[in-house]
PDB file of N, CA and C in Angstrom:
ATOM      1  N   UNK A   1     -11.229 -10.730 -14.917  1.00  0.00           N
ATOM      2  CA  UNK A   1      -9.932 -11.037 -14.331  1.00  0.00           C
ATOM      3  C   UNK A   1      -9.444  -9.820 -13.530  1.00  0.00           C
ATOM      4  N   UNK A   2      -8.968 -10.396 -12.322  1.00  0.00           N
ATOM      5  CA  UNK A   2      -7.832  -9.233 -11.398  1.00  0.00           C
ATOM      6  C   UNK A   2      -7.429  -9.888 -11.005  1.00  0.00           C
ATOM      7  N   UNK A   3      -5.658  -9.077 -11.167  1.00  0.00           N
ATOM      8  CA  UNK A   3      -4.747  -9.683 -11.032  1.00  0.00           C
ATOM      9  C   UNK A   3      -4.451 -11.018 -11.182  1.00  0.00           C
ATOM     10  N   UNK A   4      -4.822 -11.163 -12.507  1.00  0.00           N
ATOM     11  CA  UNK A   4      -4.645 -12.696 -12.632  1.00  0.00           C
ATOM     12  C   UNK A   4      -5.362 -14.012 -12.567  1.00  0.00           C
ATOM     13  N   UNK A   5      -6.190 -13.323 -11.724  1.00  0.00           N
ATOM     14  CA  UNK A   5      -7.481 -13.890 -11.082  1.00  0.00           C
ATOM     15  C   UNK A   5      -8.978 -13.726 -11.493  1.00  0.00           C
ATOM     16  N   UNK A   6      -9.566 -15.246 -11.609  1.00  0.00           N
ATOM     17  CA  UNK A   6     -11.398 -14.686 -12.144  1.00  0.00           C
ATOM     18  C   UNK A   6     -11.776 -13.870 -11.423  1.00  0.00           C
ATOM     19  N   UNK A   7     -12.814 -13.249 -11.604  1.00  0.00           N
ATOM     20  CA  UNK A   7     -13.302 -12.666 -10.452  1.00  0.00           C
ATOM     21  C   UNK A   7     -14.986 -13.350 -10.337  1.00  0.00           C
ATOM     22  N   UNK A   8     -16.017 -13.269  -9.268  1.00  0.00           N
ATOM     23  CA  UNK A   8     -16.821 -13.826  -8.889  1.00  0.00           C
ATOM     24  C   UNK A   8     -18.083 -13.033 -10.308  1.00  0.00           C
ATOM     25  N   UNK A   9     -18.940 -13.685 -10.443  1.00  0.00           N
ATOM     26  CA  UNK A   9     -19.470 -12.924 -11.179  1.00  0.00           C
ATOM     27  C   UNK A   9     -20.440 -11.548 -10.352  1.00  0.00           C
ATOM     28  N   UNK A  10     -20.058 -10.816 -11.057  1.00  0.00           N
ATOM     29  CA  UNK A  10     -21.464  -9.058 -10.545  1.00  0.00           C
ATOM     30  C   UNK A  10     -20.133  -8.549  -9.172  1.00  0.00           C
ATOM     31  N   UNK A  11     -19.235  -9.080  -9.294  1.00  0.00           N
ATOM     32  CA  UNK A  11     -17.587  -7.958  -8.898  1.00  0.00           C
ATOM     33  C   UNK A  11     -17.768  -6.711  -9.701  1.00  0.00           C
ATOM     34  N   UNK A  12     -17.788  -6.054  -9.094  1.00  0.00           N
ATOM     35  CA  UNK A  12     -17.150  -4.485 -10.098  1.00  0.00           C
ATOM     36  C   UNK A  12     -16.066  -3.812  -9.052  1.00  0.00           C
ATOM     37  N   UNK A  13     -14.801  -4.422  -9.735  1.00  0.00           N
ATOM     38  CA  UNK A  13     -13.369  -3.842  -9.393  1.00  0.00           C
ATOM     39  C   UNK A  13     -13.319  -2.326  -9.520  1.00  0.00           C
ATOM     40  N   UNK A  14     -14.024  -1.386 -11.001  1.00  0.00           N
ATOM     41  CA  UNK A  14     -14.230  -0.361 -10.935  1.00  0.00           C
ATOM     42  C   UNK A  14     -15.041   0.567  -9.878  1.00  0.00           C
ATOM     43  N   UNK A  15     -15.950  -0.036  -9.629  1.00  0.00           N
ATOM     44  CA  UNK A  15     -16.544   0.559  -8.235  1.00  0.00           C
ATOM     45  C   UNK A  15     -15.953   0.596  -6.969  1.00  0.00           C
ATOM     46  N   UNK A  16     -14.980  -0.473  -6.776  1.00  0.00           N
ATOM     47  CA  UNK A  16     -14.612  -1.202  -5.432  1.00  0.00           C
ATOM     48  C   UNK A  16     -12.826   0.186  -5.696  1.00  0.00           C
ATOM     49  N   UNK A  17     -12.513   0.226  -6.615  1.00  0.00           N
ATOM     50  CA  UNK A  17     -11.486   1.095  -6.712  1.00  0.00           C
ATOM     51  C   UNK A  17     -12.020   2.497  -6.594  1.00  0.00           C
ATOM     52  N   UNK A  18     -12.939   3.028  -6.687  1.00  0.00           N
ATOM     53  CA  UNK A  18     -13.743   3.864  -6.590  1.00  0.00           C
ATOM     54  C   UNK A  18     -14.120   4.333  -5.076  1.00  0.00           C
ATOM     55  N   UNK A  19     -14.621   3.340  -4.760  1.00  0.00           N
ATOM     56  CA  UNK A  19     -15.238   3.660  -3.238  1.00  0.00           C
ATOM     57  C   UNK A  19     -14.015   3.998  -2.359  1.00  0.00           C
ATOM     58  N   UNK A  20     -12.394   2.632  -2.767  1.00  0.00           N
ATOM     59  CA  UNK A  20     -11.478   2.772  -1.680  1.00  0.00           C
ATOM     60  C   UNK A  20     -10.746   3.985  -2.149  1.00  0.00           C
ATOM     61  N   UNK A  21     -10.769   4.780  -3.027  1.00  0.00           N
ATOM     62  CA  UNK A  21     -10.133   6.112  -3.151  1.00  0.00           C
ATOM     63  C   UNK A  21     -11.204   7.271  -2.529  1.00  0.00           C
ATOM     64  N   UNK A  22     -12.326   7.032  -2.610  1.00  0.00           N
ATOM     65  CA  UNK A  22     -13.366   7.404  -2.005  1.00  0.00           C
ATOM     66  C   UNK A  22     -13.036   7.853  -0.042  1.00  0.00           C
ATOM     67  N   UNK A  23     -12.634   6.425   0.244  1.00  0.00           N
ATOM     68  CA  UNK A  23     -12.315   6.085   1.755  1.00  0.00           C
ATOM     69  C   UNK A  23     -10.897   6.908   1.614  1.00  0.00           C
ATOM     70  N   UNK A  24      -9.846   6.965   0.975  1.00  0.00           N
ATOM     71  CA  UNK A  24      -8.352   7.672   1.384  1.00  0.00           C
ATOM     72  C   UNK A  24      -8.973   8.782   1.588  1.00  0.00           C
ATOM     73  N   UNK A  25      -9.095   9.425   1.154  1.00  0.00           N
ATOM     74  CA  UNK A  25      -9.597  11.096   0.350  1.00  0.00           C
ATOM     75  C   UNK A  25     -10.288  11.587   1.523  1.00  0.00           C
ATOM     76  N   UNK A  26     -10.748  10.758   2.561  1.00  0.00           N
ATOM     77  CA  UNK A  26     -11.055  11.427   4.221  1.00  0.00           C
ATOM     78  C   UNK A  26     -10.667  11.035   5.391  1.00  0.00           C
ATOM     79  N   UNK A  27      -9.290  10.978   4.612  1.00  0.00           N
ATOM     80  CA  UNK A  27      -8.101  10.243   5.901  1.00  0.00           C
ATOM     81  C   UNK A  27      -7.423  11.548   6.001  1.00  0.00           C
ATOM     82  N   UNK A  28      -7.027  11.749   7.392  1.00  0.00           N
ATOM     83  CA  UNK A  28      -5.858  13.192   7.284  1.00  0.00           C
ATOM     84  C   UNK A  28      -5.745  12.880   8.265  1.00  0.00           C
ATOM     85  N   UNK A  29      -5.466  11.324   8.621  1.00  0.00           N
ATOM     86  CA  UNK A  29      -4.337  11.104   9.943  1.00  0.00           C
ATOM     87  C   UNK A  29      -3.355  10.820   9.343  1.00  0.00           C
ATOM     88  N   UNK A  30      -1.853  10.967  10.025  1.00  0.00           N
ATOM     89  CA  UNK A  30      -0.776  10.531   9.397  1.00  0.00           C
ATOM     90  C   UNK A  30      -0.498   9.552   8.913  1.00  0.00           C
ATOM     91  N   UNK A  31       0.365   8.745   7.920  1.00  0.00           N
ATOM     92  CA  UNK A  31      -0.009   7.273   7.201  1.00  0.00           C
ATOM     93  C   UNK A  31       1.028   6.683   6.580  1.00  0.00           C
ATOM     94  N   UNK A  32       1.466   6.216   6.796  1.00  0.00           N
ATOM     95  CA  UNK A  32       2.971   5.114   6.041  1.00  0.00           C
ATOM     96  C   UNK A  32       2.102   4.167   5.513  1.00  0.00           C
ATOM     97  N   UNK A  33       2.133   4.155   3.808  1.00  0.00           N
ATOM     98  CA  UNK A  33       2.330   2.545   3.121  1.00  0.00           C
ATOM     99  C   UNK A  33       3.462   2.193   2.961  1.00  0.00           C
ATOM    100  N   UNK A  34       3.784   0.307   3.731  1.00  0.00           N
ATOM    101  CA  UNK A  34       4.680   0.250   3.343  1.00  0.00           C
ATOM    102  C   UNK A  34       4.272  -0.691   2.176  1.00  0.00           C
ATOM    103  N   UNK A  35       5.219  -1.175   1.087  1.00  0.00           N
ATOM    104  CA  UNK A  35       4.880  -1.824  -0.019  1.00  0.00           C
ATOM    105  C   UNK A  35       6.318  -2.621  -0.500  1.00  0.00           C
ATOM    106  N   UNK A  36       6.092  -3.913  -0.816  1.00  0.00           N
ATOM    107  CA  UNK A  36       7.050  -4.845  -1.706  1.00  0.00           C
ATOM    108  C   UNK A  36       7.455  -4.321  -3.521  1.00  0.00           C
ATOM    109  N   UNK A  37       8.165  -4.038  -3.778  1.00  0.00           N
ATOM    110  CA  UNK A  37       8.563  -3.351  -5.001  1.00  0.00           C
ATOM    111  C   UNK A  37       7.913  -4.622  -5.946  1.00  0.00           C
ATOM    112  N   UNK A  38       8.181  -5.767  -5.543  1.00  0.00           N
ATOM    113  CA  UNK A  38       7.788  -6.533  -6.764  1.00  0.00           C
ATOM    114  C   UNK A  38       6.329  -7.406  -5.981  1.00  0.00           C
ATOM    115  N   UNK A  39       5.692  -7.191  -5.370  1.00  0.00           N
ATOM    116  CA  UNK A  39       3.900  -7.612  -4.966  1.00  0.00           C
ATOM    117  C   UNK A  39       3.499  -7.687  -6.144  1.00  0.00           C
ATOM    118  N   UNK A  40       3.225  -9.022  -6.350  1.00  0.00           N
ATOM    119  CA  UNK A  40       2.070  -9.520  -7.368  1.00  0.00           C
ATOM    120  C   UNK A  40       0.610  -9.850  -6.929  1.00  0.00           C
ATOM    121  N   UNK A  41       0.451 -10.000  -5.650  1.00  0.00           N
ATOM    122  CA  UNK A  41      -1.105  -9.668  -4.696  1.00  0.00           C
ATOM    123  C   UNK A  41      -1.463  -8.263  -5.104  1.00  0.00           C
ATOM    124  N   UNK A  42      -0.666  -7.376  -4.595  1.00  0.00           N
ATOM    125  CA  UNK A  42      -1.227  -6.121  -4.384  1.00  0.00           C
ATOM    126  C   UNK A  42      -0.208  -5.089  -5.476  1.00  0.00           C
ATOM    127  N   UNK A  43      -0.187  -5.223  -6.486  1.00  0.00           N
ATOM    128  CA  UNK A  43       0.596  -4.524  -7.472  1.00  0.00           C
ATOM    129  C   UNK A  43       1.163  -3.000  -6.737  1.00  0.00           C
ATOM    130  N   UNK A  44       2.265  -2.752  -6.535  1.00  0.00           N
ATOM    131  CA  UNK A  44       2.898  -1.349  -6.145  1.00  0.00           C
ATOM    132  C   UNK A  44       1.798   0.012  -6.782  1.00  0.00           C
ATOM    133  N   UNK A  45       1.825  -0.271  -8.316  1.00  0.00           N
ATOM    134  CA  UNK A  45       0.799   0.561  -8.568  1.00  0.00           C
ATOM    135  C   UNK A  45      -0.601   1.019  -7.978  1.00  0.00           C
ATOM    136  N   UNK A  46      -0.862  -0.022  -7.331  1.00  0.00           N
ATOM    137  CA  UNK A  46      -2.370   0.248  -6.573  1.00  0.00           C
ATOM    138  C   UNK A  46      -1.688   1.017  -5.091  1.00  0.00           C
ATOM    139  N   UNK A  47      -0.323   0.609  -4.575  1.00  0.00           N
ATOM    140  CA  UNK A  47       0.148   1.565  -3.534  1.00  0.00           C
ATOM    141  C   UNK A  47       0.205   2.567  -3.592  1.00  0.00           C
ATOM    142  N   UNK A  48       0.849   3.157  -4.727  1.00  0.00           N
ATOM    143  CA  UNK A  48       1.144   4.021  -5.479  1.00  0.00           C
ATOM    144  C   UNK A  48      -0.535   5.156  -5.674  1.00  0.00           C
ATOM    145  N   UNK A  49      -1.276   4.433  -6.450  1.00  0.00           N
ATOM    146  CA  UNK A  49      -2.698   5.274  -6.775  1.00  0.00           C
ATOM    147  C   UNK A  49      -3.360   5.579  -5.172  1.00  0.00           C
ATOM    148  N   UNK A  50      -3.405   4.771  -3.726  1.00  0.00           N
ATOM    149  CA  UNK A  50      -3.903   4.652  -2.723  1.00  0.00           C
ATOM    150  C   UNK A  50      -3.046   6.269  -2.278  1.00  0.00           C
ATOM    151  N   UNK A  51      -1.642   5.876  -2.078  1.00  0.00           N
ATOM    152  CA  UNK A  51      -0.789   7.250  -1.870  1.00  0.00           C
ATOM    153  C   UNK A  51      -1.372   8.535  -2.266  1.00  0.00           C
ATOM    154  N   UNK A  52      -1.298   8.456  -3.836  1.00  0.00           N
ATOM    155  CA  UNK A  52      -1.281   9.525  -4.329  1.00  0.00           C
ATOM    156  C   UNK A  52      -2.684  10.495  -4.056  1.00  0.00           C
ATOM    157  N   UNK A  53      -3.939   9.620  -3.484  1.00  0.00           N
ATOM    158  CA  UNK A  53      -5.075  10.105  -3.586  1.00  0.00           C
ATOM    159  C   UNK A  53      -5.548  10.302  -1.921  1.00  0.00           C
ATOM    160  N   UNK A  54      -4.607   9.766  -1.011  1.00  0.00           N
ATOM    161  CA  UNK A  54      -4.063  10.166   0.286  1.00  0.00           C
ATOM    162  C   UNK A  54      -4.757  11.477   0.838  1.00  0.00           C
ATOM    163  N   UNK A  55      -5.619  12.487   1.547  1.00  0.00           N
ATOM    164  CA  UNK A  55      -5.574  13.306   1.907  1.00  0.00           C
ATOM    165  C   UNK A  55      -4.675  13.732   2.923  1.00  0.00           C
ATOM    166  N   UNK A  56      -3.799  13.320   3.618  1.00  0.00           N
ATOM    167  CA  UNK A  56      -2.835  13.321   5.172  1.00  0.00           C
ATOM    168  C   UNK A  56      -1.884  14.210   4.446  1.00  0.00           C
ATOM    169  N   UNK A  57      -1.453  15.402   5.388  1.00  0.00           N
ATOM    170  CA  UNK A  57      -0.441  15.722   4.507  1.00  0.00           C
ATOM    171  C   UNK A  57       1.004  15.054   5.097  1.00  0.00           C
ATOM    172  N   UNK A  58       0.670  14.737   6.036  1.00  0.00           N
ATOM    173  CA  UNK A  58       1.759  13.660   6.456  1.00  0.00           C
ATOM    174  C   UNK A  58       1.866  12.089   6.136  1.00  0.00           C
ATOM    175  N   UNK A  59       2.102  12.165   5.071  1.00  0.00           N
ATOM    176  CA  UNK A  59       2.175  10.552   4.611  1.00  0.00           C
ATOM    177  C   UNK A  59       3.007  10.044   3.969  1.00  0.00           C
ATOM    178  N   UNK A  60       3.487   8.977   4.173  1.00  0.00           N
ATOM    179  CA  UNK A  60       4.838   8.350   3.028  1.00  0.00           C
ATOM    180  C   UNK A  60       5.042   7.133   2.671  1.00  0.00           C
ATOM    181  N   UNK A  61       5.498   6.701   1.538  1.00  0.00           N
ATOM    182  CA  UNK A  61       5.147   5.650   1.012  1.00  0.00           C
ATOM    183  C   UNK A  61       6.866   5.253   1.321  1.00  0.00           C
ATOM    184  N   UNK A  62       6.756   3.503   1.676  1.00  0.00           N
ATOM    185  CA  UNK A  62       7.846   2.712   1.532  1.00  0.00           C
ATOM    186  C   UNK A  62       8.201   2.008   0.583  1.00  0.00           C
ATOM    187  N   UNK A  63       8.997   1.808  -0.389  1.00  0.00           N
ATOM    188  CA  UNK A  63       9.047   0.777  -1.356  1.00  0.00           C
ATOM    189  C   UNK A  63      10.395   0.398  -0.386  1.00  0.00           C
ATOM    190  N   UNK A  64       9.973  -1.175  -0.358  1.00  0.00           N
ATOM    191  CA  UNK A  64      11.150  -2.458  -0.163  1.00  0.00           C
ATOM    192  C   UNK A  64      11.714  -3.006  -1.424  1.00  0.00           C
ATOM    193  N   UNK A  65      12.721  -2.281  -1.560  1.00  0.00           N
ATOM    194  CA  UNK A  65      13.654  -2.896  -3.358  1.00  0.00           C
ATOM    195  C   UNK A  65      13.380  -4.553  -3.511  1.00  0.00           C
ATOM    196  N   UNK A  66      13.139  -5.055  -3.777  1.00  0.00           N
ATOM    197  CA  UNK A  66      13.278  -6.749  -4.115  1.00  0.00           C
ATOM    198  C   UNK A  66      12.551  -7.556  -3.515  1.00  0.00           C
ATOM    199  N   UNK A  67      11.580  -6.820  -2.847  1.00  0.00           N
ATOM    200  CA  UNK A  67      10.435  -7.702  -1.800  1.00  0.00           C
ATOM    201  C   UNK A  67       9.168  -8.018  -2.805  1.00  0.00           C
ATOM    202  N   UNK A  68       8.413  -9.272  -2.421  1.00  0.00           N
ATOM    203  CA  UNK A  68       7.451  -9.189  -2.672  1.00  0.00           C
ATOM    204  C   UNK A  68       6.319  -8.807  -1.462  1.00  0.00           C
ATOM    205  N   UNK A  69       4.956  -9.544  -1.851  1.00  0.00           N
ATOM    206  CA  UNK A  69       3.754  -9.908  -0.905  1.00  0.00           C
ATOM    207  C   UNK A  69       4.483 -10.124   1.099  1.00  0.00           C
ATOM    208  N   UNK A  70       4.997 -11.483   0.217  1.00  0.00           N
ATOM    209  CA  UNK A  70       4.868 -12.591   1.551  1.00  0.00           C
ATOM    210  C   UNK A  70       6.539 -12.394   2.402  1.00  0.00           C
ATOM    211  N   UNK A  71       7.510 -11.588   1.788  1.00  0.00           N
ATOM    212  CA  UNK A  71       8.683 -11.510   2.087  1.00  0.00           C
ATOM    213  C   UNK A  71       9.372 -10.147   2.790  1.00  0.00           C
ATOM    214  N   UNK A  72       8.631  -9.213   2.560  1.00  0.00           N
ATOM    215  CA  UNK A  72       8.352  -7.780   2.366  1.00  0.00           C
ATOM    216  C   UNK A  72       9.574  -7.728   3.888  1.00  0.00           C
ATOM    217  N   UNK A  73       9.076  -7.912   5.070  1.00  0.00           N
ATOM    218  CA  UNK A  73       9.985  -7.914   6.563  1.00  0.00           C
ATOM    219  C   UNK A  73      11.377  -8.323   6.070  1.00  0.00           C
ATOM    220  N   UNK A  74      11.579  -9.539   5.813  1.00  0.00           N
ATOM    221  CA  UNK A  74      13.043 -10.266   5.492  1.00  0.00           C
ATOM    222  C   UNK A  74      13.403  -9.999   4.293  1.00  0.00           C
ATOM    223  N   UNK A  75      12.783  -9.111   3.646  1.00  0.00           N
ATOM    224  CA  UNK A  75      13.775  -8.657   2.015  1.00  0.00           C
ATOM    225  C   UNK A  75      14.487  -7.629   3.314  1.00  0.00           C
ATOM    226  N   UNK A  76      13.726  -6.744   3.529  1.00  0.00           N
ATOM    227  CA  UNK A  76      13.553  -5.208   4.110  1.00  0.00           C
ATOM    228  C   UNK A  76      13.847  -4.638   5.622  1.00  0.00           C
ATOM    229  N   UNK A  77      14.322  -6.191   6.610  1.00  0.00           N
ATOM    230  CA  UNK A  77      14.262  -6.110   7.883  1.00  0.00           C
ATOM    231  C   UNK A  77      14.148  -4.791   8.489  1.00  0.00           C
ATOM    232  N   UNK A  78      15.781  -4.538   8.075  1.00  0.00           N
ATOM    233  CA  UNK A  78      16.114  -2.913   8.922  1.00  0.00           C
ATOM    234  C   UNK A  78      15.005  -1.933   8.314  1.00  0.00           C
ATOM    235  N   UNK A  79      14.720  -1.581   7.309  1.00  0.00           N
ATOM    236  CA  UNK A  79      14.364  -0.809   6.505  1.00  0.00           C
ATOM    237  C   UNK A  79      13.199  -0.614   7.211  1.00  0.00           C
ATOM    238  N   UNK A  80      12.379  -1.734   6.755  1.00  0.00           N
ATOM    239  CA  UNK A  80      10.826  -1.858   7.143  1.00  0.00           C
ATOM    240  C   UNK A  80      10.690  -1.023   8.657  1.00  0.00           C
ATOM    241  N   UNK A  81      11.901  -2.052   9.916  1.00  0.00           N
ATOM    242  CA  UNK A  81      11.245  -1.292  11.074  1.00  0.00           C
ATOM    243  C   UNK A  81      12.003  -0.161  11.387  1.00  0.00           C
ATOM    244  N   UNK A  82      12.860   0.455  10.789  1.00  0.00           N
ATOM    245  CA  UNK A  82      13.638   1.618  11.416  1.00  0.00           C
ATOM    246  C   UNK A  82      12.520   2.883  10.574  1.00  0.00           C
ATOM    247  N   UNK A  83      11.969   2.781   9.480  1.00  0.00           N
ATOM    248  CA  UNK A  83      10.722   3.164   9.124  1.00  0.00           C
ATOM    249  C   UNK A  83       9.551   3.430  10.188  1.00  0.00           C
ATOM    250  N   UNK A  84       9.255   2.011  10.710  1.00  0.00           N
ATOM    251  CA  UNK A  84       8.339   2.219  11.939  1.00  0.00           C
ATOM    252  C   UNK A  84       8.607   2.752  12.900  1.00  0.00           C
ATOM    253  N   UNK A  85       9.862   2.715  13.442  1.00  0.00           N
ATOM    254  CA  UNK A  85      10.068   3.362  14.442  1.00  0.00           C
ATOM    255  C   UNK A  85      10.155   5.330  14.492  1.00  0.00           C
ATOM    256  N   UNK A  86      10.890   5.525  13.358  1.00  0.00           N
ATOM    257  CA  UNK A  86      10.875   6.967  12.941  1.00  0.00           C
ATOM    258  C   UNK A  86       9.459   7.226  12.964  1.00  0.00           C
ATOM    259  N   UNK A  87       8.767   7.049  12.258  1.00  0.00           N
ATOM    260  CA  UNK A  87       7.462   7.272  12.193  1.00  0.00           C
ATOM    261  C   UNK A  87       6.525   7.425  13.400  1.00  0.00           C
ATOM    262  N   UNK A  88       6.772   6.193  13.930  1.00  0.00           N
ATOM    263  CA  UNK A  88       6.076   6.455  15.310  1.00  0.00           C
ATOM    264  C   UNK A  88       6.584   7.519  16.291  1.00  0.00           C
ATOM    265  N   UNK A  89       7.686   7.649  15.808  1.00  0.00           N
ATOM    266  CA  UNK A  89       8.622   8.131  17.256  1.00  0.00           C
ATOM    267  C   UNK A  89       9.194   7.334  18.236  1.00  0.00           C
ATOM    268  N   UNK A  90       9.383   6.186  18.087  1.00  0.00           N
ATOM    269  CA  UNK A  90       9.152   4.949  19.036  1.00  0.00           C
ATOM    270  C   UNK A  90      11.167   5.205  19.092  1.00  0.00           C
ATOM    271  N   UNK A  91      12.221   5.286  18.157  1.00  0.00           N
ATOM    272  CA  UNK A  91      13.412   5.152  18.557  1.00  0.00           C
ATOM    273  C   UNK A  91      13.777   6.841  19.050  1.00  0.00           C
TER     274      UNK A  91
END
């Protein structure tokens, strides 16, 4: 089971979490996650572990208070893009 979910048989979630901390760890371009506080797809915690193992020293994580998955923009409208825009430089 992940997240709730069977998984296919000869999945190894441990490896696959492995490799993608593997993949952060030689990122050191700049990097915004943004993330739904309450995501039941993608649990905050896995945002959270992706962040933390981040090599960029420019990077920052978004939590949207009350968002999930599929809502994340319209919990978060302003939030989400005044985020993007700072970030980019775009305002």
């Amino acid at each position: 089971m992940h997240l709730g979910l069977p998984l296919l048989t000869g999945v190894d979630m441990d490896k696959i979490e492995r490799e993608s901390i593997e993949i952060v760890q030689s990122v050191r371009l700049r990097t915004m996650i943004i993330h739904g506080e309450y995501d039941m797809l993608v649990p905050l915690s896995e945002a959270q572990k992706l962040y933390d193992h981040w090599e960029s020293s420019e990077k920052q994580l978004l939590v949207i208070a009350g968002a999930d998955h599929n809502d994340i923009m319209f919990t978060g409208l302003n939030r989400y893009f005044d985020a993007i825009e700072k970030f980019t430089g775009i305002a």
